[in-house]
C-alpha atoms as a PDB file:
ATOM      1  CA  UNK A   1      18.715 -33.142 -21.246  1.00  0.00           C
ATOM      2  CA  UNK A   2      20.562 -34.487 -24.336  1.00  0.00           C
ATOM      3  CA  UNK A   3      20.505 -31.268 -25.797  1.00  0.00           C
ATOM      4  CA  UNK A   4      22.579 -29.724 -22.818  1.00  0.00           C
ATOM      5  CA  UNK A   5      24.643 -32.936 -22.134  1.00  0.00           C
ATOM      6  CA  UNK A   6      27.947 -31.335 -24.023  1.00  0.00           C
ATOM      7  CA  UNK A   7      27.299 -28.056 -23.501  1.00  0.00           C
ATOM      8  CA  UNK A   8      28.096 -25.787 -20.509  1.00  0.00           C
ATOM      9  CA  UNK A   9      24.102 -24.813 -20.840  1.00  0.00           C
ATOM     10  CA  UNK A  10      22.203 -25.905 -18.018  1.00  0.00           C
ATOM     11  CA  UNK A  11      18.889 -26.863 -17.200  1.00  0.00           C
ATOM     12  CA  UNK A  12      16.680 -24.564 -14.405  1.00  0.00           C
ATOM     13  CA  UNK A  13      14.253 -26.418 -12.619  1.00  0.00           C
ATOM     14  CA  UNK A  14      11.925 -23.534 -10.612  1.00  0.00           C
ATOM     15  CA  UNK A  15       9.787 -23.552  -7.998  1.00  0.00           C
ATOM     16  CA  UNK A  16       8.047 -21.819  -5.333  1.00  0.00           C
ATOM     17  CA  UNK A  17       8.951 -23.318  -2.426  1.00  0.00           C
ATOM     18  CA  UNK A  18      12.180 -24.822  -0.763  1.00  0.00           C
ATOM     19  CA  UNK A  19      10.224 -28.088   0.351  1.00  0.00           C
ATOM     20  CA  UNK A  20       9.960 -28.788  -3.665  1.00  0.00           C
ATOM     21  CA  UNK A  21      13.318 -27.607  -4.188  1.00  0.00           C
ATOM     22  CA  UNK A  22      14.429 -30.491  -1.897  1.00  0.00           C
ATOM     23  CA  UNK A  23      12.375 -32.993  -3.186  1.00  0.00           C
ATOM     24  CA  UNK A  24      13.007 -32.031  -7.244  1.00  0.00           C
ATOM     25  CA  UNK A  25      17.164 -32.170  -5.999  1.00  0.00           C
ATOM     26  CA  UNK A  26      16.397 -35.224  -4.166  1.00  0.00           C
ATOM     27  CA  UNK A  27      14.859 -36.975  -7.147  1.00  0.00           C
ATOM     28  CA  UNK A  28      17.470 -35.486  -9.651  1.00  0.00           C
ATOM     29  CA  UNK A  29      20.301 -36.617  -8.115  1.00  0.00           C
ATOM     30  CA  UNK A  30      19.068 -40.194  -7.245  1.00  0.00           C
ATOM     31  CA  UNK A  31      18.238 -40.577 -11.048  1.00  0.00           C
ATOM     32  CA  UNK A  32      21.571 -38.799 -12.711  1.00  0.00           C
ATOM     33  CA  UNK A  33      23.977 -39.184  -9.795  1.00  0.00           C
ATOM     34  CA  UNK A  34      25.120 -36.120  -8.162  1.00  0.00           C
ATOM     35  CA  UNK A  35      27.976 -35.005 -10.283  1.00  0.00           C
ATOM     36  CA  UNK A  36      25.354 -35.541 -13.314  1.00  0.00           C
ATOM     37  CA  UNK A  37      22.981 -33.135 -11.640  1.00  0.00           C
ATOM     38  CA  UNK A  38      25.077 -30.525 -10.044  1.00  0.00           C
ATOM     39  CA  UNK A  39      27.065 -29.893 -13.565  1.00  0.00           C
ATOM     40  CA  UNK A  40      23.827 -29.611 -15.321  1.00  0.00           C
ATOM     41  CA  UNK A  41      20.921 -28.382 -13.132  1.00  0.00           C
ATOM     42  CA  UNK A  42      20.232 -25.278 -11.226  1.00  0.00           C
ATOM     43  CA  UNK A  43      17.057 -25.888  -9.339  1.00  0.00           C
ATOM     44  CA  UNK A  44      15.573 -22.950  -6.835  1.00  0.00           C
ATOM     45  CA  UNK A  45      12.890 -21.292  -6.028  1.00  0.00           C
ATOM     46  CA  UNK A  46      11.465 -18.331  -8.069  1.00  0.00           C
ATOM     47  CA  UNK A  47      12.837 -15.782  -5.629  1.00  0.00           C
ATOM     48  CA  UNK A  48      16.008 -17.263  -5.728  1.00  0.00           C
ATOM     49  CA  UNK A  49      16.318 -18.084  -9.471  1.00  0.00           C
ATOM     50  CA  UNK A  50      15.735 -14.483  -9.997  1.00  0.00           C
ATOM     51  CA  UNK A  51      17.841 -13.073  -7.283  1.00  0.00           C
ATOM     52  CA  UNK A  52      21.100 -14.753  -8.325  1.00  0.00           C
ATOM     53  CA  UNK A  53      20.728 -15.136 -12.011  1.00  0.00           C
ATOM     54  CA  UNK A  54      18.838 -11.444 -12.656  1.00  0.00           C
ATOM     55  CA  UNK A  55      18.394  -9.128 -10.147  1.00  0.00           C
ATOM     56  CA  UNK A  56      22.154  -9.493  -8.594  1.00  0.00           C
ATOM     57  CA  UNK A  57      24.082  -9.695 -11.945  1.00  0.00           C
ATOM     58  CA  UNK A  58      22.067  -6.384 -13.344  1.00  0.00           C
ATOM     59  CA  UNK A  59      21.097  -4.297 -10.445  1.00  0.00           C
ATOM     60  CA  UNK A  60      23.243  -1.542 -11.404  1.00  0.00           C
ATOM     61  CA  UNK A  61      20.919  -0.841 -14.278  1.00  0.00           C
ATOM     62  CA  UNK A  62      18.333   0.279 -12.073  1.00  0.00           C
ATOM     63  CA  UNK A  63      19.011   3.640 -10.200  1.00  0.00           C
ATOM     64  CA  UNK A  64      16.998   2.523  -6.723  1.00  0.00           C
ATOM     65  CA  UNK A  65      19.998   0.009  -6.519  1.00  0.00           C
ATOM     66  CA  UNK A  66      22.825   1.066  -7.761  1.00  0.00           C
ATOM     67  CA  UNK A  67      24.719   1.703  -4.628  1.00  0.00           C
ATOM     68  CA  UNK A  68      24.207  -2.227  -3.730  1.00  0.00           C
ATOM     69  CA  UNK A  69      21.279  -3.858  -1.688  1.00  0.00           C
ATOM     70  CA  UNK A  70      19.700  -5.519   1.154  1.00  0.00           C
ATOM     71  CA  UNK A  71      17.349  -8.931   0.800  1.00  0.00           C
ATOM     72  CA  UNK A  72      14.704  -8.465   3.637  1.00  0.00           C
ATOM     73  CA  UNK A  73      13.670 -11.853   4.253  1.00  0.00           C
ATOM     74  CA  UNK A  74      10.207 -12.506   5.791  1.00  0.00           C
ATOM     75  CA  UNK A  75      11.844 -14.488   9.164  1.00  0.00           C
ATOM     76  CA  UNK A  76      14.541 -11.507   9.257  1.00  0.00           C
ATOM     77  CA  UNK A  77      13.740  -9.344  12.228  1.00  0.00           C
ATOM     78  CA  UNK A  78      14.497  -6.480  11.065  1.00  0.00           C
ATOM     79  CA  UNK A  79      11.891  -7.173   8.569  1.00  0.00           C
ATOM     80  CA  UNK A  80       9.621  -7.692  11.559  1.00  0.00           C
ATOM     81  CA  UNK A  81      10.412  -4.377  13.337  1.00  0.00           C
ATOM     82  CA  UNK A  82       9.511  -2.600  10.010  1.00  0.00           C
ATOM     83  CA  UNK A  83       6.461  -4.226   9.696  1.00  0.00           C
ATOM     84  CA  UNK A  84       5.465  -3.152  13.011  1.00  0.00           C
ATOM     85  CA  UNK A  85       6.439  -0.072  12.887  1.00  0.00           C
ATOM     86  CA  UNK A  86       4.155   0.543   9.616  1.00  0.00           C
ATOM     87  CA  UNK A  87       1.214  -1.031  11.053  1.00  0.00           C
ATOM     88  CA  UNK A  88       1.238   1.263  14.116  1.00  0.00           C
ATOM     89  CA  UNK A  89       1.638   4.810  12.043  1.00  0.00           C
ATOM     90  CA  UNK A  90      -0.973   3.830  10.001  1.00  0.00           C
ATOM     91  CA  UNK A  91      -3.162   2.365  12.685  1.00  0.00           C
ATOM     92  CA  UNK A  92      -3.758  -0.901  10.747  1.00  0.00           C
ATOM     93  CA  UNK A  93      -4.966  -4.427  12.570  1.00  0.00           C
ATOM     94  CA  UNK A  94      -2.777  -6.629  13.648  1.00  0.00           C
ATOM     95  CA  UNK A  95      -4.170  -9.345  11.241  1.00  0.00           C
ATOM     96  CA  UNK A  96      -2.181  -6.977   8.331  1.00  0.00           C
ATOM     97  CA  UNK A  97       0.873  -8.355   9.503  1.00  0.00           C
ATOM     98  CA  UNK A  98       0.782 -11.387   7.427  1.00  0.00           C
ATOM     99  CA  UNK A  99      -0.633  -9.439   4.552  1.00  0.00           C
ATOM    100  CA  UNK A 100       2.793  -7.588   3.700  1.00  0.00           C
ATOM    101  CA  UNK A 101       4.031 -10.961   2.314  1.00  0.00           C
ATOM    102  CA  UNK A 102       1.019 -10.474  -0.102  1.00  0.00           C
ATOM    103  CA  UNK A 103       2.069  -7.065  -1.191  1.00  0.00           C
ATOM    104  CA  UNK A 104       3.113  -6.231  -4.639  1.00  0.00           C
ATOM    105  CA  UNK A 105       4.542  -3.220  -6.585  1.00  0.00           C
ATOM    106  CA  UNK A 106       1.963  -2.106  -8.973  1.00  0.00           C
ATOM    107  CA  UNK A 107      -0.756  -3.917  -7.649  1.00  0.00           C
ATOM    108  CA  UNK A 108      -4.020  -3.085  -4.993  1.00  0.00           C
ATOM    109  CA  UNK A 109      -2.423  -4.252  -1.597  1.00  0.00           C
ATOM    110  CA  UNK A 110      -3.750  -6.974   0.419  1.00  0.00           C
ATOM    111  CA  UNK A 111      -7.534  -6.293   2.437  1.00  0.00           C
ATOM    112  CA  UNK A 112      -6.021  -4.974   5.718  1.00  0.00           C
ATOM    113  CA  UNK A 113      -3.130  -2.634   4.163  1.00  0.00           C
ATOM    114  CA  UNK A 114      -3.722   0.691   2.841  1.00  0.00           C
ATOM    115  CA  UNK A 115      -2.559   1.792   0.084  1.00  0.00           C
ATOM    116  CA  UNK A 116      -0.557   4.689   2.162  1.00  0.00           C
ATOM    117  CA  UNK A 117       0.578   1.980   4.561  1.00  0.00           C
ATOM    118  CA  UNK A 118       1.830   0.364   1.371  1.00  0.00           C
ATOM    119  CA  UNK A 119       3.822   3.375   0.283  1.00  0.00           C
ATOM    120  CA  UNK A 120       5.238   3.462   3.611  1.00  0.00           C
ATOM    121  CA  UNK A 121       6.429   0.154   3.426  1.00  0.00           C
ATOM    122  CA  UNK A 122       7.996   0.635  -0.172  1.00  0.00           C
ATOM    123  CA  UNK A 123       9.462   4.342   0.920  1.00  0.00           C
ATOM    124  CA  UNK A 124      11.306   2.856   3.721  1.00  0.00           C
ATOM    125  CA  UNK A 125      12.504  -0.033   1.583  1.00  0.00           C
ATOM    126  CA  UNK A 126      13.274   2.051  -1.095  1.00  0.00           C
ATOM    127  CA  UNK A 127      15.466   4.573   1.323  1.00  0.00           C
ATOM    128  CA  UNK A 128      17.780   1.826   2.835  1.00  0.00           C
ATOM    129  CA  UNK A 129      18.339  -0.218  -0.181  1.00  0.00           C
ATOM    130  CA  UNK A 130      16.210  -3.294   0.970  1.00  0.00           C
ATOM    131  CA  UNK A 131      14.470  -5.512  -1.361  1.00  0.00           C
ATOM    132  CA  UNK A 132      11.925  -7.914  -0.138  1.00  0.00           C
ATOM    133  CA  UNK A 133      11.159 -11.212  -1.733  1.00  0.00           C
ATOM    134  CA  UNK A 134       8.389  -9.675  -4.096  1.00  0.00           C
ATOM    135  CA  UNK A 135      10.789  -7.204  -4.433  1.00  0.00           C
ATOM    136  CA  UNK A 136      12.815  -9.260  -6.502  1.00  0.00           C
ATOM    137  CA  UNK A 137      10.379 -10.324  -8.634  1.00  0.00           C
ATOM    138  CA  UNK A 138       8.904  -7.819  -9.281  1.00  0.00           C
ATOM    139  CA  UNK A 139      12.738  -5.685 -10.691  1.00  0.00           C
ATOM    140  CA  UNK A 140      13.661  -9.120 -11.954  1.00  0.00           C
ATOM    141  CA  UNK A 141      10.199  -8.372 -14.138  1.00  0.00           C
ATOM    142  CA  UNK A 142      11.626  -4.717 -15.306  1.00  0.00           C
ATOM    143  CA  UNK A 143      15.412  -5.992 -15.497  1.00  0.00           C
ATOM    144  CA  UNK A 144      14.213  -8.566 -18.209  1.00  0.00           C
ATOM    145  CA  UNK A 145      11.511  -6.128 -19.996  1.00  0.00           C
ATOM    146  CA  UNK A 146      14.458  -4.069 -20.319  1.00  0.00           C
END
């Protein structure tokens, strides 16, 4: 903290969910003040950490996005609909549902998604400019191998 103090650096405090990002801002601003803590922390989640401060600032570098894009959030309905719409062309269970949270680029989907079903998924994503919250990770991941 002292090493930030008079600097315009500041300090990233990251998480995974927004229940700890409460409680870490909670904490932080109880013990530095809030003017303290706002000037000199930036605490998020992962997903958001990497949204705002990589993938948004640099999407332009990679050609899937560089006409702009869409966060598909997992409570968004449209996110819902495409879901739905993937598990009935590829005949999956309805358990699978859940499982698209679970799915990553470059990685075996989860037990009740095939890998087609995947590509599906991805292709549709892909062809309307939406990026999902693994999404971002995962181009946040080639944006900084870069």
């Amino acid at each position: 903290m002292d090493e930030v103090k008079e600097t315009t650096r500041r300090i990233a405090c990251i998480t995974y969910t927004n229940a700890a990002v409460n409680e870490i801002q909670y904490r932080l601003s109880r013990y530095l003040g809030r003017d303290e803590f706002e000037d000199k922390f930036d605490v998020g989640t992962i997903h958001s950490f990497c949204l705002h401060n990589i993938f948004r600032p640099n999407h332009w570098r990679l050609s899937e996005f560089r006409e702009g894009f869409c966060v598909l959030a997992p409570d968004d309905e449209h996110y819902k609909e495409i879901i739905e719409s993937v598990i009935m062309d590829n005949a999956l269970d309805r358990r699978s549902f859940d499982q698209f949270e679970l799915l990553f680029r470059g990685q075996n989907p989860p037990y009740h998604i095939t890998r087609e079903a995947a590509q599906d998924y991805w292709n549709y994503l892909d062809e309307n400019n939406y990026i999902d919250f693994n999404g971002i990770i995962y181009y946040a991941a080639q944006l900084t191998a870069a």
